[in-house]
Protein backbone atom coordinates (compact mmCIF):
# COMPACT_ATOMS: atom_id res chain seq x y z
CA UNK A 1 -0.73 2.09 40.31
CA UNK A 2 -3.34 -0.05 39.35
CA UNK A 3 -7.34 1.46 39.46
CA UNK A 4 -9.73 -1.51 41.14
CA UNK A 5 -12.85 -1.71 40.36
CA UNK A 6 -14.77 -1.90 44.11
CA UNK A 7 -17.53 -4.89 44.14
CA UNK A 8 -20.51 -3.76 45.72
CA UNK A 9 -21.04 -3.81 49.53
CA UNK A 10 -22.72 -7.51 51.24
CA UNK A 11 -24.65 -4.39 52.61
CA UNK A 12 -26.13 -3.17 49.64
CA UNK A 13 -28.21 -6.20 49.20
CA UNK A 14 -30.55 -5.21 51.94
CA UNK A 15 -29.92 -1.36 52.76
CA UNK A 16 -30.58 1.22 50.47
CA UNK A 17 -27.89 3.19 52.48
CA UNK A 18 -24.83 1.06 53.42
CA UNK A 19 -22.97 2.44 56.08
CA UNK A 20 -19.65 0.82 57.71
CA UNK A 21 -17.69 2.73 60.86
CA UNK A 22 -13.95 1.06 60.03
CA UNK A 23 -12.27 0.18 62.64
CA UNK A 24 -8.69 -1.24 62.82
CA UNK A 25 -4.59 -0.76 61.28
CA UNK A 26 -5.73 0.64 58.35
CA UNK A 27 -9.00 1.89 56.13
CA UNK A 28 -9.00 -1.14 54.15
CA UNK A 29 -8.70 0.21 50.45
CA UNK A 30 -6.98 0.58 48.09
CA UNK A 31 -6.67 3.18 44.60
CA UNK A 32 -10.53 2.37 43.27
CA UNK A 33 -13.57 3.46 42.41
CA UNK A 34 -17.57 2.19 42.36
CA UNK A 35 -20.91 3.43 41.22
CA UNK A 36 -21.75 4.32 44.05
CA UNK A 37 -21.91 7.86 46.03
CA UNK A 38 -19.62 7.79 49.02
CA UNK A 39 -19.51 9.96 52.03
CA UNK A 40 -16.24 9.58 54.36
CA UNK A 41 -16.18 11.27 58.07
CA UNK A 42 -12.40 10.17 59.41
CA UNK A 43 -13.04 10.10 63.09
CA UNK A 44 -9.13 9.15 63.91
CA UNK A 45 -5.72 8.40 62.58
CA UNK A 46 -5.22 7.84 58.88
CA UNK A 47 -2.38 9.90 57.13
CA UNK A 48 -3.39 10.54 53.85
CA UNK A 49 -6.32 11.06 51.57
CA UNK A 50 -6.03 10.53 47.58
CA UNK A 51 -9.14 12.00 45.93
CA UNK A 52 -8.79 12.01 41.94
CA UNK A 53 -5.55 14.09 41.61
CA UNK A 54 -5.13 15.70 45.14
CA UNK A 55 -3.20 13.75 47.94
CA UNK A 56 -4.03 15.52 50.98
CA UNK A 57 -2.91 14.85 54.51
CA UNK A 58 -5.90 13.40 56.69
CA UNK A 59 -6.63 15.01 60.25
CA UNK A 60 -9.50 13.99 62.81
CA UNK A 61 -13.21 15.70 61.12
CA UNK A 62 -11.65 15.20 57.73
CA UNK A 63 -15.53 14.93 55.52
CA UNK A 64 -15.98 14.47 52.17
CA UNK A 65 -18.79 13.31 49.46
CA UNK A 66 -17.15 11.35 46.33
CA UNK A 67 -19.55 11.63 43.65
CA UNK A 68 -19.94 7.89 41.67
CA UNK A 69 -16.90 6.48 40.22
CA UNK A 70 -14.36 8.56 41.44
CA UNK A 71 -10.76 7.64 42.17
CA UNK A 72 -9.59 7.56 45.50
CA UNK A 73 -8.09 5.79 48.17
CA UNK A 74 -7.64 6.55 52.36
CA UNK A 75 -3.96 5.75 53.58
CA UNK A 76 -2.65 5.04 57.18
CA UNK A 77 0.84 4.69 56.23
CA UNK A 78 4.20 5.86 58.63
CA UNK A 79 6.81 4.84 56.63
CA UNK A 80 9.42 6.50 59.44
CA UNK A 81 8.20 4.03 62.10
CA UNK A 82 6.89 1.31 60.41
CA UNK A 83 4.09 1.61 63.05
CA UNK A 84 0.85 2.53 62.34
CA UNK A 85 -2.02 4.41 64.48
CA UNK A 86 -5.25 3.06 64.78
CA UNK A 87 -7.91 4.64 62.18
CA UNK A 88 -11.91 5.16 62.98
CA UNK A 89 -14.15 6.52 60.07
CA UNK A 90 -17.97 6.32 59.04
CA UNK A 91 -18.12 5.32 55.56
CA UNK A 92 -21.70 5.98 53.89
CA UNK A 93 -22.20 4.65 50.15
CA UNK A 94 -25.22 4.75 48.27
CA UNK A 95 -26.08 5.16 44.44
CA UNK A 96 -27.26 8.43 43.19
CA UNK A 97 -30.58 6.72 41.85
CA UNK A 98 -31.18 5.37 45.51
CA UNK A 99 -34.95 6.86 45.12
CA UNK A 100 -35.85 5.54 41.45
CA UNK A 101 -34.43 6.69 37.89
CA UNK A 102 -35.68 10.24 37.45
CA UNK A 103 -35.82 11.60 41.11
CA UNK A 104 -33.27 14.15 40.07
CA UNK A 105 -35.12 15.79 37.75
CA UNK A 106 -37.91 17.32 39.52
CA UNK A 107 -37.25 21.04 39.99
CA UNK A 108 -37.65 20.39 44.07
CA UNK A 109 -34.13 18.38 43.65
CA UNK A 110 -32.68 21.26 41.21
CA UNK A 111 -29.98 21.93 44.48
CA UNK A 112 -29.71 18.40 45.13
CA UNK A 113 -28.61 17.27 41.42
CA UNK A 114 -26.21 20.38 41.02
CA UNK A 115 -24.52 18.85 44.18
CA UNK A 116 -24.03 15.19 42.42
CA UNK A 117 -22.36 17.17 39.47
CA UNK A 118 -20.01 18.83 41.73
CA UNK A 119 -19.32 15.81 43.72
CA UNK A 120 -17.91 14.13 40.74
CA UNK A 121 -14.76 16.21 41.58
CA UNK A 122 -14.81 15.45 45.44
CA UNK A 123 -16.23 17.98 47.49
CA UNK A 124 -14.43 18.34 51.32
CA UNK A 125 -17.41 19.88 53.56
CA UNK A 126 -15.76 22.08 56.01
CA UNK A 127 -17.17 24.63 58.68
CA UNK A 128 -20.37 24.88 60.78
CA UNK A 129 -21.84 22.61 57.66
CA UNK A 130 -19.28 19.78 59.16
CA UNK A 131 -20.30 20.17 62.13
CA UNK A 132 -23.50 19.13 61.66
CA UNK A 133 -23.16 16.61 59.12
CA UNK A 134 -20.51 14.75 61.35
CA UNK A 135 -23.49 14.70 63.97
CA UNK A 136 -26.16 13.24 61.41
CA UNK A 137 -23.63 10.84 60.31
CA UNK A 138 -22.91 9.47 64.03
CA UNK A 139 -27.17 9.14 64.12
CA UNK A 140 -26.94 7.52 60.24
CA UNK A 141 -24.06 4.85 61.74
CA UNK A 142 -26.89 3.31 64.52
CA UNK A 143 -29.73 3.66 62.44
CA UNK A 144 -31.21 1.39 59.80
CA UNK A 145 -33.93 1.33 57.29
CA UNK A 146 -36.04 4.12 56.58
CA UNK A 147 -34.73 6.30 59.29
CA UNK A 148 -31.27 6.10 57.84
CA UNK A 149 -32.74 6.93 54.35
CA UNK A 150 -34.23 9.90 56.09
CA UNK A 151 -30.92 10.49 57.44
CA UNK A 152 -29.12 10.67 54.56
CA UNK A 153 -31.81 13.00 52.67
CA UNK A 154 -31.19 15.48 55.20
CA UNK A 155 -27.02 15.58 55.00
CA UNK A 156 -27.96 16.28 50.88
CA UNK A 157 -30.34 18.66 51.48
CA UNK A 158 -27.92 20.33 53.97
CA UNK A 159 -25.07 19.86 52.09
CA UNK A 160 -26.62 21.06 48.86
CA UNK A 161 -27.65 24.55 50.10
CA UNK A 162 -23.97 24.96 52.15
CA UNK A 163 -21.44 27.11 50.83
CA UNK A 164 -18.94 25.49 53.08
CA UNK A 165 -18.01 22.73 50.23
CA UNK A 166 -14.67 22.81 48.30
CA UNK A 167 -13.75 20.63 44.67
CA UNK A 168 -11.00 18.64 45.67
CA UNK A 169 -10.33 16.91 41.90
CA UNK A 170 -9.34 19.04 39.19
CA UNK A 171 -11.61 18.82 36.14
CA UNK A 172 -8.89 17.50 33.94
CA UNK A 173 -9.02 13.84 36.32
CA UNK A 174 -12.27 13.22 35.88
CA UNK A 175 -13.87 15.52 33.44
CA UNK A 176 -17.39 15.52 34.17
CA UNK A 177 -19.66 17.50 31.77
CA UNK A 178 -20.32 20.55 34.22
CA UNK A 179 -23.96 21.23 35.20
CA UNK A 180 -25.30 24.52 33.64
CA UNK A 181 -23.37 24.37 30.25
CA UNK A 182 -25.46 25.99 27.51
CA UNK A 183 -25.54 23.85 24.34
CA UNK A 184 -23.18 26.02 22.88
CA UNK A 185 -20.28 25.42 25.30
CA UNK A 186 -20.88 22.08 25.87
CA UNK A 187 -19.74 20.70 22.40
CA UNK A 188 -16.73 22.96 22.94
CA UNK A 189 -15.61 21.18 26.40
CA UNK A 190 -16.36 18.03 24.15
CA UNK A 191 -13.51 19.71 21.36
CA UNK A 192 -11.28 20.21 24.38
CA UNK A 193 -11.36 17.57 25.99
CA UNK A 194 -11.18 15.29 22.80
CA UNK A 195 -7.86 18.16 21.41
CA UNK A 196 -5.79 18.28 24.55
CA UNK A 197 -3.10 17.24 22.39
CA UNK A 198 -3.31 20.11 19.90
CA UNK A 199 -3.04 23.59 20.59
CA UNK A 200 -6.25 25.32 21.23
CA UNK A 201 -6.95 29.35 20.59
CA UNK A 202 -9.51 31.21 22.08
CA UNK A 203 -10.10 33.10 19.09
CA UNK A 204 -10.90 29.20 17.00
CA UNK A 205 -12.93 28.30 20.19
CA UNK A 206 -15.75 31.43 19.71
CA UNK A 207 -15.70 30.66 15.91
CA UNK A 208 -17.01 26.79 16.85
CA UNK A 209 -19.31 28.49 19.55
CA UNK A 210 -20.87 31.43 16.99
CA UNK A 211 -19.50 34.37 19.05
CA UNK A 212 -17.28 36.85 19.22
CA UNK A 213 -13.83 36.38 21.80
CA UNK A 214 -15.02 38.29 23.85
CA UNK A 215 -18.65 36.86 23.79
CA UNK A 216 -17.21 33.92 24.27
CA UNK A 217 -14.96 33.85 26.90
CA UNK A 218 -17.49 35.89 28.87
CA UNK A 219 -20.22 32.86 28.55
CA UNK A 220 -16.92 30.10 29.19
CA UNK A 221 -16.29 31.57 32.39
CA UNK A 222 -19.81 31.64 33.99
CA UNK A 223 -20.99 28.22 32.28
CA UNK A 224 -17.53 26.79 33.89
CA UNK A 225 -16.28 28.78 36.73
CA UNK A 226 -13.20 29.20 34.92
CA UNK A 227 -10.75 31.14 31.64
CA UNK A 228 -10.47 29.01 29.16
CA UNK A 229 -6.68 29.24 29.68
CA UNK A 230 -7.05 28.59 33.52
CA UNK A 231 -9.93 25.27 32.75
CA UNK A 232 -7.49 24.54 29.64
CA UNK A 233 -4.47 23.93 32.61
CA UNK A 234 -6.34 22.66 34.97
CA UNK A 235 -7.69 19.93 32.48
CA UNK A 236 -4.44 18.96 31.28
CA UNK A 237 -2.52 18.70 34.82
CA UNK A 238 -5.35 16.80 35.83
CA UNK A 239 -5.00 14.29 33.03
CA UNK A 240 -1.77 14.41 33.82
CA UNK A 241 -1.55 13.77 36.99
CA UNK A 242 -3.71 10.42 36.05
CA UNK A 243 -1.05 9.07 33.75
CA UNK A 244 1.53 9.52 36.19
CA UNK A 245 -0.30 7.82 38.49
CA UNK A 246 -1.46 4.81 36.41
CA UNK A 247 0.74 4.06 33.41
CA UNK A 248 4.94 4.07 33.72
CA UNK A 249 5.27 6.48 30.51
CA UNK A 250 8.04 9.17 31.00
CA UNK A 251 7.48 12.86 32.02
CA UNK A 252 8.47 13.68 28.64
CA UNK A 253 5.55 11.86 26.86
CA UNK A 254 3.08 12.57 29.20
CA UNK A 255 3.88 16.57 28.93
CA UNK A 256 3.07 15.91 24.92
CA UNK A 257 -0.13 14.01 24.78
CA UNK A 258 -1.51 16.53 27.53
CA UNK A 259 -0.63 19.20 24.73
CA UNK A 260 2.56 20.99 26.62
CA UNK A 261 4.76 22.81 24.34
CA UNK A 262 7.77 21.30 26.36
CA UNK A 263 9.09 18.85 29.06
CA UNK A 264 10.50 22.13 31.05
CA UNK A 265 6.66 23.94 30.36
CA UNK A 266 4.98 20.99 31.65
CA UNK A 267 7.42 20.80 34.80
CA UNK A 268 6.60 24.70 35.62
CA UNK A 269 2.91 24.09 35.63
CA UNK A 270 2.59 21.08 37.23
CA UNK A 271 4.98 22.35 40.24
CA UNK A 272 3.05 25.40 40.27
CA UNK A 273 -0.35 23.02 40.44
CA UNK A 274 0.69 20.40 42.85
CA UNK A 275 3.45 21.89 44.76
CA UNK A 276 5.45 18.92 43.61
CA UNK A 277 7.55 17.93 40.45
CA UNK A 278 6.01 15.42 38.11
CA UNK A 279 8.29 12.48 39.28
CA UNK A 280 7.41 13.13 42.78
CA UNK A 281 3.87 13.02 42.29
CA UNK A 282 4.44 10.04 41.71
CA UNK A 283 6.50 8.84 43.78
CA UNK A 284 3.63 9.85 46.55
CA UNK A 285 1.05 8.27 45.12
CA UNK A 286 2.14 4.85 44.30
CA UNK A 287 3.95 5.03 48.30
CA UNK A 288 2.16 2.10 48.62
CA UNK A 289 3.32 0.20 45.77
């Protein structure tokens, strides 16, 4: 499956905020990225959502920021019937500097710049915080201007304080340096990421970082969310899961250069990940050839 790169939108050139509600047989994409931020409310029909490494089936309110040059694609296939229903979403891009280089920085947008970071994964907004950016999103769709800029500042503002937001990507896919590393565990994501390959101890990890195992695994976890056996997984499933999707080399390779001890070892974790084998991963994600 080929990744396109996205040209910008004709609406770009004059809106700060380009917003498009689709309308039609399908959602009119493909597998691709762009620089720009996107925010997707499906308002009806489409049957799948591929978001980095996560193919998800797509139901009416489905909402979701894409943080810039992330993977993904919106589907309205029904392979059974050959028919398709007709989709309706609001499709909001916009790049992260939309307010000048440096906006980011000032401690009033501290909330507002961890959300990019996290976006870089995907983040699905669900509950009362969907709600209410589906609402502001239906205002953002007739407005223009200022008023949508305004618009938009106040879904980030909402959506950056909610704890109704949920990573879709794992980190593996897209790998983004996570906001909040301390300079010692950043150069060790680096090692990781850069040694998936190779097998990787815990106990050679703290000696890189200065600190005990312990120490170590104790400042890994709260700088990343994660073990460094569970972010370890999840990175290598997640690369993974992009090889399957865009290069033909066999299961048996791809377990190796993401550092699995064996074809069968890779199988186990990558069923356990995706509730699918390797093969059929892929099989569902290049469905539309």
């Amino acid at each position: 499956m080929h990744l396109v790169v996205e040209k910008p939108s004709p609406l770009a050139a004059t809106e700060l905020v380009a917003c498009e509600v689709v309308r039609g047989d399908d959602f009119g994409c493909v597998w691709h990225h762009h620089p720009e931020c996107e925010i997707t409310l499906v308002l009806r029909g489409g049957t799948e959502r591929m978001v980095g490494d996560k193919l998800t089936h797509l139901r009416p309110g489905d909402l979701t920021l894409l943080g810039s040059d992330l993977p993904h694609d919106y589907r309205n296939d029904h392979p059974a019937t050959g028919r398709r229903s007709r989709v309706e979403a609001i499709v909001v891009q916009f790049m992260p500097d939309l307010l000048g280089e440096g906006w980011l920085q000032h401690a009033s947008m501290q909330r507002v710049h961890q959300l990019f970071h996290r976006s870089q994964l995907g983040l699905e907004v669900r509950g009362a915080t969907r709600r209410r950016t589906a609402l502001r999103l239906k205002q953002l769709s007739r407005a223009a201007g200022l008023r949508r800029v305004v618009l938009l500042l106040e879904i980030l503002e909402d959506l950056a304080k909610s704890k109704d937001l949920v990573e879709i990507a794992s980190p593996g896919f897209h790998a983004p340096a996570r906001h909040g590393s301390t300079d010692r565990i950043a150069p060790i994501i680096t090692h990781i990421e850069s040694h998936l390959a190779a097998t990787i101890h815990v106990h050679d990890l703290a000696l890189m970082a200065g600190l005990s195992e312990s120490a170590f695994s104790r400042l890994f976890k709260k700088c990343t969310g994660r073990s460094v056996p569970q972010y370890l997984n999840e990175l290598r499933i997640g690369r993974a899961c992009r090889l399957l999707a865009e290069t033909d080399d066999t299961v048996a390779r791809i377990a190796t250069t993401c550092g699995y001890p064996s074809p069968a070892n890779f199988q186990r974790q990558f069923h356990r990940h995706q509730q699918r084998s390797p093969l059929a991963y892929r099989a569902a994600v290049r469905a539309r050839g």
